[in-house]
Protein backbone atom coordinates (compact mmCIF):
# COMPACT_ATOMS: atom_id res chain seq x y z
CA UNK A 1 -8.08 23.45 10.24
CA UNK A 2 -8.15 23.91 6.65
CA UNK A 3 -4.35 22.88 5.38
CA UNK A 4 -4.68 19.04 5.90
CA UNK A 5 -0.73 18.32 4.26
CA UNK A 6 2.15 20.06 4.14
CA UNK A 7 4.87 19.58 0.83
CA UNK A 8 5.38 15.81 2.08
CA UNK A 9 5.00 12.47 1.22
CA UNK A 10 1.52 12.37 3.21
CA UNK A 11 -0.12 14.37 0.38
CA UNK A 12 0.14 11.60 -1.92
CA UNK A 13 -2.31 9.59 0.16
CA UNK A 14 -5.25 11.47 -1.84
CA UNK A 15 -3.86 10.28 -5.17
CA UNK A 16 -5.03 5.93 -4.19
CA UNK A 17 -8.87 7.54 -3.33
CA UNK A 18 -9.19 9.05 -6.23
CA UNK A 19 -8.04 6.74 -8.58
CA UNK A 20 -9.84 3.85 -6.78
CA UNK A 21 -12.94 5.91 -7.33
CA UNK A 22 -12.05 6.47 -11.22
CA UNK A 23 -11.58 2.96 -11.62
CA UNK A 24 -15.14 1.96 -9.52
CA UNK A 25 -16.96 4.40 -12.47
CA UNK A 26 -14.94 3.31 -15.61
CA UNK A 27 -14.99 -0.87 -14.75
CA UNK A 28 -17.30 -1.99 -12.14
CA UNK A 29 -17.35 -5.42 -13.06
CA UNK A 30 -13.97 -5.33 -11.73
CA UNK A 31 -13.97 -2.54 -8.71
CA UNK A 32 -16.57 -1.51 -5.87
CA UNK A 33 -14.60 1.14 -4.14
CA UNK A 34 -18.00 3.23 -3.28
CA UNK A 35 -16.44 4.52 -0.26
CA UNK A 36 -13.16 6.05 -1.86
CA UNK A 37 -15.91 8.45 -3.26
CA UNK A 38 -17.71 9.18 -0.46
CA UNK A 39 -14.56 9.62 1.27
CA UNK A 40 -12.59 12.47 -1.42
CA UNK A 41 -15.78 14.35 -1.01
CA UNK A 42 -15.68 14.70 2.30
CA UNK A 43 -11.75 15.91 1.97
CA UNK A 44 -12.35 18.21 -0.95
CA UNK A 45 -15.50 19.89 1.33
CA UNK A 46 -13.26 20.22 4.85
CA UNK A 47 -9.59 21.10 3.41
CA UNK A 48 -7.87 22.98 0.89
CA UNK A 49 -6.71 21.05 -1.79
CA UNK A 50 -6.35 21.18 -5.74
CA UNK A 51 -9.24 18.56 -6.64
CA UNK A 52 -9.59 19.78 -10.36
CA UNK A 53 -5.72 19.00 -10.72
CA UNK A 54 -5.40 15.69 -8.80
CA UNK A 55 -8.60 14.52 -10.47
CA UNK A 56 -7.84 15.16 -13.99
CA UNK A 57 -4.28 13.75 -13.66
CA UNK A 58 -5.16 10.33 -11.96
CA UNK A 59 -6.75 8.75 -14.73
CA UNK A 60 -6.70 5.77 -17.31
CA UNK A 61 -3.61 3.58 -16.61
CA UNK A 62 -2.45 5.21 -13.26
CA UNK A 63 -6.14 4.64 -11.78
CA UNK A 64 -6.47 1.44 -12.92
CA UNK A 65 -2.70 0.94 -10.89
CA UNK A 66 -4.25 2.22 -8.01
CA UNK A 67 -7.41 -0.28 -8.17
CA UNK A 68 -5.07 -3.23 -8.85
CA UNK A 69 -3.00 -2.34 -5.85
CA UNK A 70 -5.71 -2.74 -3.06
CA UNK A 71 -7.05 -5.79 -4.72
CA UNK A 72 -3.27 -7.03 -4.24
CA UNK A 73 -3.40 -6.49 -0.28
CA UNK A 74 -6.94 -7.85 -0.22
CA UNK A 75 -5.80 -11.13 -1.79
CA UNK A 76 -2.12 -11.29 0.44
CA UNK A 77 -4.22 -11.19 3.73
CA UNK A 78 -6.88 -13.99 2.49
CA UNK A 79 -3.90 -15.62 1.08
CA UNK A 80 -2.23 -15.79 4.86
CA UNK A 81 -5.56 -15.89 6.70
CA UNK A 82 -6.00 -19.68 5.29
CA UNK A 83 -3.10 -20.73 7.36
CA UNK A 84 -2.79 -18.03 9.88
CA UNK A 85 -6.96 -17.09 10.77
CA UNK A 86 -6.22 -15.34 14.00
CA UNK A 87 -3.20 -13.56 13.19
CA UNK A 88 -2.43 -9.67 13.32
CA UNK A 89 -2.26 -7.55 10.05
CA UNK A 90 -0.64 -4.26 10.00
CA UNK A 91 -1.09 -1.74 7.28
CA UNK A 92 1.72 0.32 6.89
CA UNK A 93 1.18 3.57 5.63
CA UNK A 94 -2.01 3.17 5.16
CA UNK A 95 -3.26 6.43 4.14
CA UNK A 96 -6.93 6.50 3.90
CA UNK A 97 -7.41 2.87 2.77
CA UNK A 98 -10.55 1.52 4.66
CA UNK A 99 -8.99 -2.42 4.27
CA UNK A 100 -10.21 -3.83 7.88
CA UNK A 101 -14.00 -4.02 6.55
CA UNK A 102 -12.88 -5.83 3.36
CA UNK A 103 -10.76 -8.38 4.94
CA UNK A 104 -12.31 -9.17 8.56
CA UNK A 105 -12.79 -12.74 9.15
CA UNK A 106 -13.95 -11.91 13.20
CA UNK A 107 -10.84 -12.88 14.58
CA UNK A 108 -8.03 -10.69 13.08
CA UNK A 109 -6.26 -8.19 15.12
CA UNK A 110 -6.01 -5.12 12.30
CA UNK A 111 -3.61 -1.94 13.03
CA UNK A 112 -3.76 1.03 10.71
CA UNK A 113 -0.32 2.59 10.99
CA UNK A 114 0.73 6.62 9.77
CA UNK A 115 2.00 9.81 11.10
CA UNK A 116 -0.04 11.40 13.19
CA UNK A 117 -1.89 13.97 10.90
CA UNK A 118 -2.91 11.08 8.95
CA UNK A 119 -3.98 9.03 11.52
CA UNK A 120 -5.67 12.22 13.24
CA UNK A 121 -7.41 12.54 9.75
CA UNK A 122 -8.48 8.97 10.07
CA UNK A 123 -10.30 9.76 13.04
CA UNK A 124 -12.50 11.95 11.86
CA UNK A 125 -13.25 9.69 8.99
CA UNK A 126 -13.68 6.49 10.26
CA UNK A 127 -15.72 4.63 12.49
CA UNK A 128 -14.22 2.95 15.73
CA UNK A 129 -14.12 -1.20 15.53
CA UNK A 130 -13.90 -3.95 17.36
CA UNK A 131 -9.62 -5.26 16.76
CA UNK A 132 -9.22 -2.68 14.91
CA UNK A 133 -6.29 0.10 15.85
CA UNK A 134 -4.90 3.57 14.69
CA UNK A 135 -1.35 3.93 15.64
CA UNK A 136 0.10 7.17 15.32
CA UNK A 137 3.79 6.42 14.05
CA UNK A 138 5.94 5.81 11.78
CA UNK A 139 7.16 2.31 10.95
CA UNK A 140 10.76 3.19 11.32
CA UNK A 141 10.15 4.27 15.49
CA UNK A 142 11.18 0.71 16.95
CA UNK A 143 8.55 1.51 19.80
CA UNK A 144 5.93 0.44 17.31
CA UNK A 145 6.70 -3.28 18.86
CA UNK A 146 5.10 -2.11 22.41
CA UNK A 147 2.20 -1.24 20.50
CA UNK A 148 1.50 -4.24 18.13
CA UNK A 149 0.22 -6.99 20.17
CA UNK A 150 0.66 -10.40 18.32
CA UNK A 151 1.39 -14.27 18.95
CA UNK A 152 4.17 -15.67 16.11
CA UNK A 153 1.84 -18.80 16.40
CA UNK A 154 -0.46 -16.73 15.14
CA UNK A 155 0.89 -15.09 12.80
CA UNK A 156 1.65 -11.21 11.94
CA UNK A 157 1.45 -9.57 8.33
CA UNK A 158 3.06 -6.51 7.28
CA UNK A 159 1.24 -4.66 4.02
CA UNK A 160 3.22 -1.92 2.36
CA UNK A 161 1.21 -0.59 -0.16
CA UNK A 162 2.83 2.40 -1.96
CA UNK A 163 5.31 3.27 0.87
CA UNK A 164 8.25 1.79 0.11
CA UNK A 165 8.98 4.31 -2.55
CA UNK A 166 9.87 6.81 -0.38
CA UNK A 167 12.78 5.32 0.91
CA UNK A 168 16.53 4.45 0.61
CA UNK A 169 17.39 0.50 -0.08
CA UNK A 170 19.72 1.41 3.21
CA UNK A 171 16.87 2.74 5.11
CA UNK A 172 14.51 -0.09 4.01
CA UNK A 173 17.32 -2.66 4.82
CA UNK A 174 17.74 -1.71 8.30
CA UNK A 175 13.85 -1.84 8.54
CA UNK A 176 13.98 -5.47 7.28
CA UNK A 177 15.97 -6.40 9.72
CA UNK A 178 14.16 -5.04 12.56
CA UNK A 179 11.33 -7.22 11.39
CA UNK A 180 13.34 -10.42 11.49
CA UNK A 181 14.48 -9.35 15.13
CA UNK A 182 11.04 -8.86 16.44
CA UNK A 183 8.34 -10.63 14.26
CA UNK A 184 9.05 -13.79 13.98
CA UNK A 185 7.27 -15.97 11.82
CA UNK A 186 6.04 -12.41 9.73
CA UNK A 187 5.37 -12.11 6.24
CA UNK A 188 5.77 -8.59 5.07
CA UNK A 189 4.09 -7.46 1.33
CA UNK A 190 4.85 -4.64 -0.84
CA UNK A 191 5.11 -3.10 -4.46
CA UNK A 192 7.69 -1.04 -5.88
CA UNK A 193 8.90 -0.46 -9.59
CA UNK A 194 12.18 -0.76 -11.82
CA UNK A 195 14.68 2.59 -11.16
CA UNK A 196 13.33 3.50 -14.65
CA UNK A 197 9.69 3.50 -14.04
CA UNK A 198 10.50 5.19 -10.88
CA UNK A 199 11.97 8.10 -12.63
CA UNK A 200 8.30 8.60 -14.65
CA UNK A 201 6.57 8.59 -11.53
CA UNK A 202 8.88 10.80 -9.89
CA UNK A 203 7.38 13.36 -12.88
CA UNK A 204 3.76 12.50 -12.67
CA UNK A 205 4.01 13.17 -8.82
CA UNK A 206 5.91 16.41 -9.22
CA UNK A 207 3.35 17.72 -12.12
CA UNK A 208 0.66 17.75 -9.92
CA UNK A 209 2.47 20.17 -7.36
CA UNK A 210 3.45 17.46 -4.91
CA UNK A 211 7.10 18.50 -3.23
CA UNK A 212 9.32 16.68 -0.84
CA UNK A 213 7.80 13.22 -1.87
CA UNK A 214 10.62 11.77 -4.69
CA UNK A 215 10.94 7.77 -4.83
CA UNK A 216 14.04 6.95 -3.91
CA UNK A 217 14.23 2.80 -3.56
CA UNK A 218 16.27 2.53 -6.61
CA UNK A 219 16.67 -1.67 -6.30
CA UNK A 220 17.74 -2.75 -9.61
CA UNK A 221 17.12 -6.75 -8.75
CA UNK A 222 14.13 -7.20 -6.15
CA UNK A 223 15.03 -10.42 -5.11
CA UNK A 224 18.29 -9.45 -3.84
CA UNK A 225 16.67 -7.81 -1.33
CA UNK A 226 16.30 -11.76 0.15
CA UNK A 227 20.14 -11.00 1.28
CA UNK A 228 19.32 -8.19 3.56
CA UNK A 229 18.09 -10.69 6.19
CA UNK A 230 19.49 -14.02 7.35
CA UNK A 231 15.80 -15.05 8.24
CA UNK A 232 14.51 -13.87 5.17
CA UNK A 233 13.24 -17.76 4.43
CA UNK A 234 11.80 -17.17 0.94
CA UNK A 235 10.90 -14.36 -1.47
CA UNK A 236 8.20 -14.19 -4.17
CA UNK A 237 7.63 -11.57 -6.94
CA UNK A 238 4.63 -11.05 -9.00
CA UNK A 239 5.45 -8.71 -12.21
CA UNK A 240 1.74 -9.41 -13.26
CA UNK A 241 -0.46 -6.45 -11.61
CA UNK A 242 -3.08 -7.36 -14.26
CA UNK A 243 -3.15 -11.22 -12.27
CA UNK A 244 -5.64 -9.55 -9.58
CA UNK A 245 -8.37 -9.53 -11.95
CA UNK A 246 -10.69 -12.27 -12.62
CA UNK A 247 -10.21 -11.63 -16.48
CA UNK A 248 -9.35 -8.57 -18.95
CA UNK A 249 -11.71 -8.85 -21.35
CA UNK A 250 -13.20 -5.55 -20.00
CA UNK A 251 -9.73 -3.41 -20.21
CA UNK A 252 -8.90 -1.40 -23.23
CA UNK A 253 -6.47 -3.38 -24.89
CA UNK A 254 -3.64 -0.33 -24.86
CA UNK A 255 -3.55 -1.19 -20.75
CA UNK A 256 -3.37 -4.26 -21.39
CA UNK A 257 -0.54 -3.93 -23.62
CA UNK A 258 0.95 -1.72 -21.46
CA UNK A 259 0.43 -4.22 -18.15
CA UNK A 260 2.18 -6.84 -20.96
CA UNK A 261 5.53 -4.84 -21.53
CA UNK A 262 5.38 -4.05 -17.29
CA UNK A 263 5.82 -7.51 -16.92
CA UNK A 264 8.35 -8.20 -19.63
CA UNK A 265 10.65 -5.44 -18.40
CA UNK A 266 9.56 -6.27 -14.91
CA UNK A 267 9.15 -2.58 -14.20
CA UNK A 268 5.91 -2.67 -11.54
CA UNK A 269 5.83 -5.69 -9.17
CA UNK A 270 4.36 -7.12 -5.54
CA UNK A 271 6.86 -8.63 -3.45
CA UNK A 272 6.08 -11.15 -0.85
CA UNK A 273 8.60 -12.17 1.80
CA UNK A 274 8.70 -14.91 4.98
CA UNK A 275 10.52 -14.64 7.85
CA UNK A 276 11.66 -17.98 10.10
CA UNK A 277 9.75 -18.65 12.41
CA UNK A 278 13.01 -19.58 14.86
C-alpha cells in the first residue's frame, strides 16, 4: 500500500503532526510533542506523500496553531475529569493525535473515532491499551451510539479538534441534536474560525495540493449555535488560543500580535458546550 489518502479531507490529518513537531523544535519550553516526529517519519518512509511541500508550508504561526490546539483538548478533558473522573472521552476525528497517553487518569474510557483508512492507519501506528478504542466511523453514522459505551452519571466528552470545518452549519446542527438525544449529560468541545479567516485557510489548504477538503461552517455568531438544541444548557467561547500557554514571553512578538487582533476580531476560537443532564 503506498497511496495512504485520496483528494479528501483525511489528508489534512498530516498537516497537526507536523506542525506539532515544528512547534516541539522552535519552543520547547512550551511543547513536548516528541512523538508527532517519530510518527511523520514513519509516514513519509511507508507512503507517498509530498513531505518537502507540507513541511515547508506548516510553519511559524500555523504550527504554533496546531500546538495550541492539542494543548486546548488536553486542558477540556482535565477540566471535566475534576468533576466527571470515570467518564468516557471521545475524540472525534482524531487523525493521528496520540491524546489517550496524555490525558489517562486509569479510569477513563477513551475512543479514537475516523474513517476507516485512518483508523486502519492507526493500527499500524499505535499500540493497543487498556480503555482505549479505535472505532472505524464517521461521527455522523448514528450507529456510533451501539459502539460508545458510557454512564451519563459518569459523564461523556466529545473533542472536535479541527473537524468541524468541514461541514455545513445544517449538517453540524442535525449532529448537535443527535447528541442531546443520546448523550445526556455530554459536553462536546471544538474550534472553528470567523467566515473570513476561513476563506485564508481555505487557500493555505488548497496551496499545498490538498482537494476536496474546503471549510464550509460559515457561522457568523458562535454562540448562536446554543439555539440549535433545546438541551444545549450553556455555551462558552474562548477567542484567546494564546490562553493555553503558561506565559508568552518566549513567542515572537509578531504572533503575539497576531493571536491579539484573533481575539479582537474573534476570528479563531474553542467552543465549549453542556448538554442537560434530563
Amino acid at each position: 500500500m503506498k497511496e495512504i489518502f485520496g483528494d479528501h479531507v483525511s489528508s489534512t490529518l498530516l498537516l497537526p503532526i507536523i506542525g506539532r513537531s515544528v512547534v516541539t523544535q522552535e519552543y520547547p519550553r512550551y511543547f513536548d510533542f516528541a512523538n508527532s516526529k517519530d510518527i511523520f517519519g514513519y509516514i513519509n518512509k511507508e507512503f507517498s506523500i509530498d513531505s518537502k511541500n507540507l513541511n515547508g508550508t506548516i510553519k511559524g504561526f500555523a504550527a504554533l496553531t496546531y500546538g495550541l490546539r492539542y494543548k486546548a483538548n488536553v486542558k477540556a478533558c482535565f477540566d471535566y475529569m475534576k468533576d466527571h473522573p470515570n467518564c468516557t472521552i471521545v475524540n472525534i476525528g482524531c487523525g493521528l493525535d496520540d491524546l489517550f497517553p496524555d490525558v489517562d487518569n486509569g479510569k477513563i474510557q477513551f475512543y479514537n473515532l475516523d474513517l476507516p483508512d485512518v483508523i486502519d492507519l492507526r493500527k499500524s501506528i499505535f499500540e493497543k491499551r487498556e480503555r482505549e478504542y479505535q472505532l472505524s466511523k464517521s461521527f455522523l453514522d448514528h450507529s456510533i451510539v451501539e459502539d460508545i459505551r458510557f454512564s451519563p452519571e459518569d459523564g461523556i466528552l466529545f473533542l472536535m479538534a479541527g473537524v468541524i470545518y468541514y461541514f455545513t452549519p445544517k449538517k453540524m446542527e442535525g449532529f448537535f441534536r443527535y447528541l442531546g438525544n443520546h448523550y445526556p449529560g455530554a459536553r462536546l468541545v471544538y474550534d472553528s474560525e470567523s467566515p473570513f479567516l476561513m476563506k485564508q485557510s481555505n487557500y493555505l489548504v488548497k496551496k499545498q495540493g490538498i482537494q476536496g477538503a474546503e471549510m464550509k461552517f460559515l457561522v457568523y455568531n458562535p454562540s448562536s449555535v446554543k439555539h440549535w438544541d433545546h438541551r444545549i444548557t450553556n455555551i462558552s467561547i474562548n477567542y484567546d488560543f494564546s490562553s493555553f500557554l503558561k506565559d508568552t514571553k518566549d513567542i515572537p512578538f509578531k504572533f503575539k500580535f497576531m493571536f491579539y487582533v484573533l481575539k479582537i476580531i474573534k476570528g479563531m476560537y474553542l467552543v465549549t458546550i453542556d448538554y442537560s443532564l434530563y
